[in-house]
C-alpha atoms as a PDB file:
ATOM      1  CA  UNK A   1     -58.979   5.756  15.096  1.00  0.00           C
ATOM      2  CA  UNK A   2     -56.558   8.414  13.751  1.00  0.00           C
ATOM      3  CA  UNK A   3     -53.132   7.555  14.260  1.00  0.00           C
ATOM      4  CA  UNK A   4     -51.057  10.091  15.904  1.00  0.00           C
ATOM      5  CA  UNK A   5     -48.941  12.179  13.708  1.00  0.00           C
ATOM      6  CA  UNK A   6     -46.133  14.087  14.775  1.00  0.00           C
ATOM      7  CA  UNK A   7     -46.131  18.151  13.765  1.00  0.00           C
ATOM      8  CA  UNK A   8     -42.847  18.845  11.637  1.00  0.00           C
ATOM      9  CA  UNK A   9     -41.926  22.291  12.051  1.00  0.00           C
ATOM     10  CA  UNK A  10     -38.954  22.348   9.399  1.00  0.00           C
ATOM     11  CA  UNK A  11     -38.890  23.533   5.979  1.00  0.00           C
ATOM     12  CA  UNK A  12     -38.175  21.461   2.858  1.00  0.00           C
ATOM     13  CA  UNK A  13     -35.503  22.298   1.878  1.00  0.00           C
ATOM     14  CA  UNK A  14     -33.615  21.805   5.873  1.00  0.00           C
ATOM     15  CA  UNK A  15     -35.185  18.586   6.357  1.00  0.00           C
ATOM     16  CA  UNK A  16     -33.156  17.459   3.161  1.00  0.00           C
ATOM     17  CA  UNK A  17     -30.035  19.009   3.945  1.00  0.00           C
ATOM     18  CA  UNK A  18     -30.424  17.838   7.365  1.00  0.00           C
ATOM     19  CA  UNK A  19     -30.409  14.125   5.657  1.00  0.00           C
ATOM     20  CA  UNK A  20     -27.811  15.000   2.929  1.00  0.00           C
ATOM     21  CA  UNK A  21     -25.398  16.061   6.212  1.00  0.00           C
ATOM     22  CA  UNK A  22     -26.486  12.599   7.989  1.00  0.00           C
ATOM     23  CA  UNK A  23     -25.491  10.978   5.148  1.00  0.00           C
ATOM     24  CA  UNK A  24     -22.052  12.474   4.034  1.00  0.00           C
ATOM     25  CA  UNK A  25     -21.225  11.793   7.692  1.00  0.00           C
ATOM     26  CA  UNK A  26     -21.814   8.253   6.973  1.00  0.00           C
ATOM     27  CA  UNK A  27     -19.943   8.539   4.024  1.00  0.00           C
ATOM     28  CA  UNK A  28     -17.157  10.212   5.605  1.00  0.00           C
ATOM     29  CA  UNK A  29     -17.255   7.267   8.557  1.00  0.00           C
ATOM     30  CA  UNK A  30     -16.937   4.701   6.105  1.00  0.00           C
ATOM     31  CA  UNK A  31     -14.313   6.060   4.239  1.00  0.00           C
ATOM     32  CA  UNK A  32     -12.260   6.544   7.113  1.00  0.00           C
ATOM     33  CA  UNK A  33     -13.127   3.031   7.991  1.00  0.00           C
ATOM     34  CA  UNK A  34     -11.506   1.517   4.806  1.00  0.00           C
ATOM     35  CA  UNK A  35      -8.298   3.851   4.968  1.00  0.00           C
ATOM     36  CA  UNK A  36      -7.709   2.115   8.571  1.00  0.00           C
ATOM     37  CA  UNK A  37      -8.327  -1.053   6.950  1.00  0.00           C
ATOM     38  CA  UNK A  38      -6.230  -0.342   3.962  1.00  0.00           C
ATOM     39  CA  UNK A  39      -3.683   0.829   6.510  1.00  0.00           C
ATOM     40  CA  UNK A  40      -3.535  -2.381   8.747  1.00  0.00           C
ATOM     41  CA  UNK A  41      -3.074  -4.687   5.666  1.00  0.00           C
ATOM     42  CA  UNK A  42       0.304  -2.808   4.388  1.00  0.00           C
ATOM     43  CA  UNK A  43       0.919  -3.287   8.105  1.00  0.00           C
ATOM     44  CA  UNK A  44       1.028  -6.995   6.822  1.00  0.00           C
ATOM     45  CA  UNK A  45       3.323  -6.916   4.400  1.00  0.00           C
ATOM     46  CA  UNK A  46       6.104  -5.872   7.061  1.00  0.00           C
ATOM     47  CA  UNK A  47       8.475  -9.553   7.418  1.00  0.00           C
ATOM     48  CA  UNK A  48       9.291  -8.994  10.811  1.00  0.00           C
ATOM     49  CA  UNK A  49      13.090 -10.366  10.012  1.00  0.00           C
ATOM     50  CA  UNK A  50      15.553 -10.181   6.619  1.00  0.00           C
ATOM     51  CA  UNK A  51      18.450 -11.767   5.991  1.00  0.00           C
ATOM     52  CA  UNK A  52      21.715  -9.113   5.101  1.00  0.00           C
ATOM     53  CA  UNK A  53      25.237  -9.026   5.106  1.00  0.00           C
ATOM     54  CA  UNK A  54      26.712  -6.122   6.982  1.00  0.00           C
ATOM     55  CA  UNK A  55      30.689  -5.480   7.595  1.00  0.00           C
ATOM     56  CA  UNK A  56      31.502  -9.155   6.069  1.00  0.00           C
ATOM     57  CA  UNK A  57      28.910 -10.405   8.011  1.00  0.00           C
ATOM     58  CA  UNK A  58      25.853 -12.324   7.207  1.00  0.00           C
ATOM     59  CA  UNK A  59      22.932 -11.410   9.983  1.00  0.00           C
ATOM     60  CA  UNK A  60      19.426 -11.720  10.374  1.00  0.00           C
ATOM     61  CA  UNK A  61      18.130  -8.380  11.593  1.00  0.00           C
ATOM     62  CA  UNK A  62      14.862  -6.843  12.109  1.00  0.00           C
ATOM     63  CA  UNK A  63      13.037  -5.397   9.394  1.00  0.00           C
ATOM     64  CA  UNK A  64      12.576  -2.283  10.334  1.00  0.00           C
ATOM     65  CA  UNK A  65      16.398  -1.791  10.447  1.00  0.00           C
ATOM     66  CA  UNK A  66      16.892  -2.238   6.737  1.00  0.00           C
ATOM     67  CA  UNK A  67      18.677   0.352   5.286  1.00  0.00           C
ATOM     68  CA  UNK A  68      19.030   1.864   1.357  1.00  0.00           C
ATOM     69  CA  UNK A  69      22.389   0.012   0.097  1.00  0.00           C
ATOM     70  CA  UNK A  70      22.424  -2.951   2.274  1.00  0.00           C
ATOM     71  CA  UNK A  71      23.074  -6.062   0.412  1.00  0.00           C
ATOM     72  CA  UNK A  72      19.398  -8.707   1.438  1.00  0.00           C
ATOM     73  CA  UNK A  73      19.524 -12.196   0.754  1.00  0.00           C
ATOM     74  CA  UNK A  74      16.096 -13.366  -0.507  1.00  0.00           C
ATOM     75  CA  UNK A  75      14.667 -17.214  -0.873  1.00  0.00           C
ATOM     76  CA  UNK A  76      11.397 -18.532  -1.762  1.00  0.00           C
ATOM     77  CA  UNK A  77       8.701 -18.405   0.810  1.00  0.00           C
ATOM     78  CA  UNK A  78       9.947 -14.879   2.464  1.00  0.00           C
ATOM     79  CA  UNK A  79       7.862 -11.566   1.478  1.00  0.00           C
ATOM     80  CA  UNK A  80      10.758  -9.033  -0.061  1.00  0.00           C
ATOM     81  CA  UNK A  81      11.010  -6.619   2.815  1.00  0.00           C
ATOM     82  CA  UNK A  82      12.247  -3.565   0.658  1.00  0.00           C
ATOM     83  CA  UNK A  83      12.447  -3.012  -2.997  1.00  0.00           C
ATOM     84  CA  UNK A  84      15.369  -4.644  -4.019  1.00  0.00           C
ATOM     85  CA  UNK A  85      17.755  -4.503  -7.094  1.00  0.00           C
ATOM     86  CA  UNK A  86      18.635  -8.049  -7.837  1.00  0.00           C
ATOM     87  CA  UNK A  87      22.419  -9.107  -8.579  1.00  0.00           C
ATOM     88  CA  UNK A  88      22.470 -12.523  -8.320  1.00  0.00           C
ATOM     89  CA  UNK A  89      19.321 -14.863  -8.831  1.00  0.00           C
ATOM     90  CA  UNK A  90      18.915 -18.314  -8.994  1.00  0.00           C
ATOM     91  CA  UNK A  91      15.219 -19.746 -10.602  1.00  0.00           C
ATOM     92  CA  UNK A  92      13.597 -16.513  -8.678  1.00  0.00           C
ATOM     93  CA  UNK A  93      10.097 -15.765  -8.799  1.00  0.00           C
ATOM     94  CA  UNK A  94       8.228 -13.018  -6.889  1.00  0.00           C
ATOM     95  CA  UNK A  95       4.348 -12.774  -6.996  1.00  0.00           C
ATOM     96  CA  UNK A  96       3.637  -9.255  -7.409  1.00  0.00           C
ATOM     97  CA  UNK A  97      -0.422  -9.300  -6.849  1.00  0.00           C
ATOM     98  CA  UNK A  98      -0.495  -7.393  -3.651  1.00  0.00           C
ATOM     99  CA  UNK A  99       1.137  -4.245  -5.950  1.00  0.00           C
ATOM    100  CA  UNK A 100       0.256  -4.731  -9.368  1.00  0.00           C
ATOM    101  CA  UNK A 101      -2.851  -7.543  -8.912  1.00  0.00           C
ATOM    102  CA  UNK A 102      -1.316  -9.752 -11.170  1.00  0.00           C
ATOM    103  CA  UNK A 103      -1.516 -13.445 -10.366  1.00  0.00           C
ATOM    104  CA  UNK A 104       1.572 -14.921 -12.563  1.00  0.00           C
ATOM    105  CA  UNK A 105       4.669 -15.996 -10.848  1.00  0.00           C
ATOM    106  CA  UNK A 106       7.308 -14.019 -12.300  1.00  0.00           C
ATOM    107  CA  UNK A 107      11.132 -14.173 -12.734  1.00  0.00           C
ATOM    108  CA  UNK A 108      13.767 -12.545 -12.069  1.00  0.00           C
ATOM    109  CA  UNK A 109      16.692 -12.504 -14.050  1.00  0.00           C
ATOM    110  CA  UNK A 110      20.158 -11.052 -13.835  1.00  0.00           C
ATOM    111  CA  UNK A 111      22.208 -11.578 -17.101  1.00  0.00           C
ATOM    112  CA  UNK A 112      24.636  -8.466 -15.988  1.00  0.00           C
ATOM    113  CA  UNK A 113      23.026  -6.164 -18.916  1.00  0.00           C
ATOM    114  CA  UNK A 114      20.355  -4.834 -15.840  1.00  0.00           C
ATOM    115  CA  UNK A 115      17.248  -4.356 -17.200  1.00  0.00           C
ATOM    116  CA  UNK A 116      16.976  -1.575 -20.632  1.00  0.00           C
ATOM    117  CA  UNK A 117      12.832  -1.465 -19.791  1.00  0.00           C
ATOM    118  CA  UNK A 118      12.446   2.231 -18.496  1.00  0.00           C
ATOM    119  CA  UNK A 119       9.322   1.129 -16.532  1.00  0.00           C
ATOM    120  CA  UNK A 120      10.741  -0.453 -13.092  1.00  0.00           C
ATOM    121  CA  UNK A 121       8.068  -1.891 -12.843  1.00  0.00           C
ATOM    122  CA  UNK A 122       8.569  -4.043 -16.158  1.00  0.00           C
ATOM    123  CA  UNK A 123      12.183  -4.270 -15.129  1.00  0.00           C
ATOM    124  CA  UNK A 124      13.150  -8.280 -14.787  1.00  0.00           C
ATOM    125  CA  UNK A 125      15.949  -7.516 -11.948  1.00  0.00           C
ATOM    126  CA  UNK A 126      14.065  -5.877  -9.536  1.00  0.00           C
ATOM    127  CA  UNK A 127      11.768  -7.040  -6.563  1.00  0.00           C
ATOM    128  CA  UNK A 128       9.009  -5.223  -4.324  1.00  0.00           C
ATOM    129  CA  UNK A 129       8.839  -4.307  -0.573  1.00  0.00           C
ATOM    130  CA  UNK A 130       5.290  -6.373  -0.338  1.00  0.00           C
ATOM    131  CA  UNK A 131       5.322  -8.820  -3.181  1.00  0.00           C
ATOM    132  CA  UNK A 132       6.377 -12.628  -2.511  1.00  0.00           C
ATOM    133  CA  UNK A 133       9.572 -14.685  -3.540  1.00  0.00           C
ATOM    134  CA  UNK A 134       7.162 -17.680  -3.941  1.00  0.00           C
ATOM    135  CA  UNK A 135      10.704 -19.733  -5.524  1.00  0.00           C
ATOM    136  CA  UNK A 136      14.667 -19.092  -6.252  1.00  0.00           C
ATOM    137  CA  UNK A 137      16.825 -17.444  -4.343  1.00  0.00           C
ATOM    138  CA  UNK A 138      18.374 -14.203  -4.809  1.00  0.00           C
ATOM    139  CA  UNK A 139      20.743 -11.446  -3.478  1.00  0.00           C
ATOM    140  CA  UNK A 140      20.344  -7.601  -4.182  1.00  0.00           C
ATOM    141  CA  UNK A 141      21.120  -3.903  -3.114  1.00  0.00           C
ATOM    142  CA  UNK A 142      18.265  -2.098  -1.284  1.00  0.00           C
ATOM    143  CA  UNK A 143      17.212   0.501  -3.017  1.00  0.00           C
ATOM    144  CA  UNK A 144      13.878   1.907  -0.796  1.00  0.00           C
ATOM    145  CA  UNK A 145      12.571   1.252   2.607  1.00  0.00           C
ATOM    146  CA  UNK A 146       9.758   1.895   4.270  1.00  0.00           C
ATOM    147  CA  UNK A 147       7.642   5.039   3.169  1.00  0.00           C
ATOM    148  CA  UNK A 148       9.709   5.323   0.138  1.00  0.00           C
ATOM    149  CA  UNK A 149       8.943   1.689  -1.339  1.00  0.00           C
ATOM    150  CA  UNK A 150       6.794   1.679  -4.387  1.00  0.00           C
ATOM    151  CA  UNK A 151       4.064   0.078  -1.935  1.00  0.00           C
ATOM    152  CA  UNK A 152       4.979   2.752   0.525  1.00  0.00           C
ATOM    153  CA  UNK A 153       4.310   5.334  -1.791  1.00  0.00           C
ATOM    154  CA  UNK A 154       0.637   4.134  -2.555  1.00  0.00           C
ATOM    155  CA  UNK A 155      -0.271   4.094   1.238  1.00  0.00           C
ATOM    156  CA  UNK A 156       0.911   7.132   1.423  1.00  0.00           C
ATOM    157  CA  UNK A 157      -1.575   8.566  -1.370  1.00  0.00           C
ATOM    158  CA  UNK A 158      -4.002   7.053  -0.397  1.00  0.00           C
ATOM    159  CA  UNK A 159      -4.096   7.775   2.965  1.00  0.00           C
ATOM    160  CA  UNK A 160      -3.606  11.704   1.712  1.00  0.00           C
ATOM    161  CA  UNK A 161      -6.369  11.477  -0.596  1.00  0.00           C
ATOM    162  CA  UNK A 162      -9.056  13.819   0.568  1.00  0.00           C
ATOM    163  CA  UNK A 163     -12.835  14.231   0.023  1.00  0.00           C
ATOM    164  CA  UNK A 164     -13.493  16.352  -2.950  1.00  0.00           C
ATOM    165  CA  UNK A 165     -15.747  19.378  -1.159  1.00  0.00           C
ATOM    166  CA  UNK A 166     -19.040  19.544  -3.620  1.00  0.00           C
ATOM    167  CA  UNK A 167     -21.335  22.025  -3.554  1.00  0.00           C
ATOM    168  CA  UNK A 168     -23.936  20.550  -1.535  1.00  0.00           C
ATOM    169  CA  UNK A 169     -21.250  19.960   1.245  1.00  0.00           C
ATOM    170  CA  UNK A 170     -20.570  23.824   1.255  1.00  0.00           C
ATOM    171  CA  UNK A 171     -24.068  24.439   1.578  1.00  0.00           C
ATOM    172  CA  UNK A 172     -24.637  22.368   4.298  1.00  0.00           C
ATOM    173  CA  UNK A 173     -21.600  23.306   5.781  1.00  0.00           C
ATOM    174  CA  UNK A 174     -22.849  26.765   5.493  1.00  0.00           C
ATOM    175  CA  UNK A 175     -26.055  26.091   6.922  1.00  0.00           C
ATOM    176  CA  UNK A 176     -25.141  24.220   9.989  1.00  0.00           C
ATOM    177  CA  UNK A 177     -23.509  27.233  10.939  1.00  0.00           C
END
């Protein structure tokens, strides 16, 4: 017996574009899908508490009430909650893998030269918003919160980035229209 066949009534050339729009939509899905994901990790790396020194005073505020010039106490075990410029440290290492993907401990040092490395991110007094004090302690200025951290910055690009329009998206833009 024949098997039953059904009758296609579309051309070539829109059954393909018809498969090419099904799958940039997928595409498009997935790639919002990973931004969100991206999005909730850096969510993460928020401590929900730091430890300053305000009017004389040293507090333990939230987090999110950091602000540039206040001077953070940091210790081992704490994620830095903004990027810092160290001016005091004590045996201080910071893990910087979640911003740079480098696995090494490394330390921080203030000799009271600062750092001559033009690079920041070579620069031995500074820490990350994101990164870990994994030992040490340390004391520093905030320099960036928030959007404005190194970190920050990168979320921020990333979640901007847009999908490059090629010409087969035009044309089946144009033809589902």
């Amino acid at each position: 017996p024949a098997a039953k066949r059904r009758k296609f009534t579309g051309t070539g050339s829109q059954s393909a574009i018809g498969i090419a729009a099904r799958a940039q939509n997928t595409a498009a899905a997935d790639l919002l899908k990973r931004i969100t994901a991206l999005m909730d990790d850096f969510k993460g790396f928020i401590p929900r508490v730091a430890e300053v020194t305000r009017d004389g005073k040293r507090q333990e505020i939230a987090s999110e009430e950091i602000a540039v010039g206040d001077f953070i106490h940091l210790k081992a075990g704490i994620q830095i909650p903004a990027d810092v410029v160290l001016l005091y440290a004590t045996e201080m290492k910071v893990n910087n893998a979640s911003l740079t993907g480098e696995s090494d401990d490394l330390l921080r040092v203030v000799d009271g030269k600062g750092s001559t490395n033009p690079n920041i991110f070579e620069a031995n007094n500074v820490a990350f918003f994101g990164t870990m004090c994994t030992s040490g302690v340390g004391d520093g200025i905030v320099i960036k919160t928030g959007d404005n951290t190194v970190i920050g910055l990168i979320a921020g690009l990333s979640q901007a980035a847009e999908a490059v329009e090629t010409p087969l998206s035009i044309e089946i833009e144009r033809f589902i229209k």
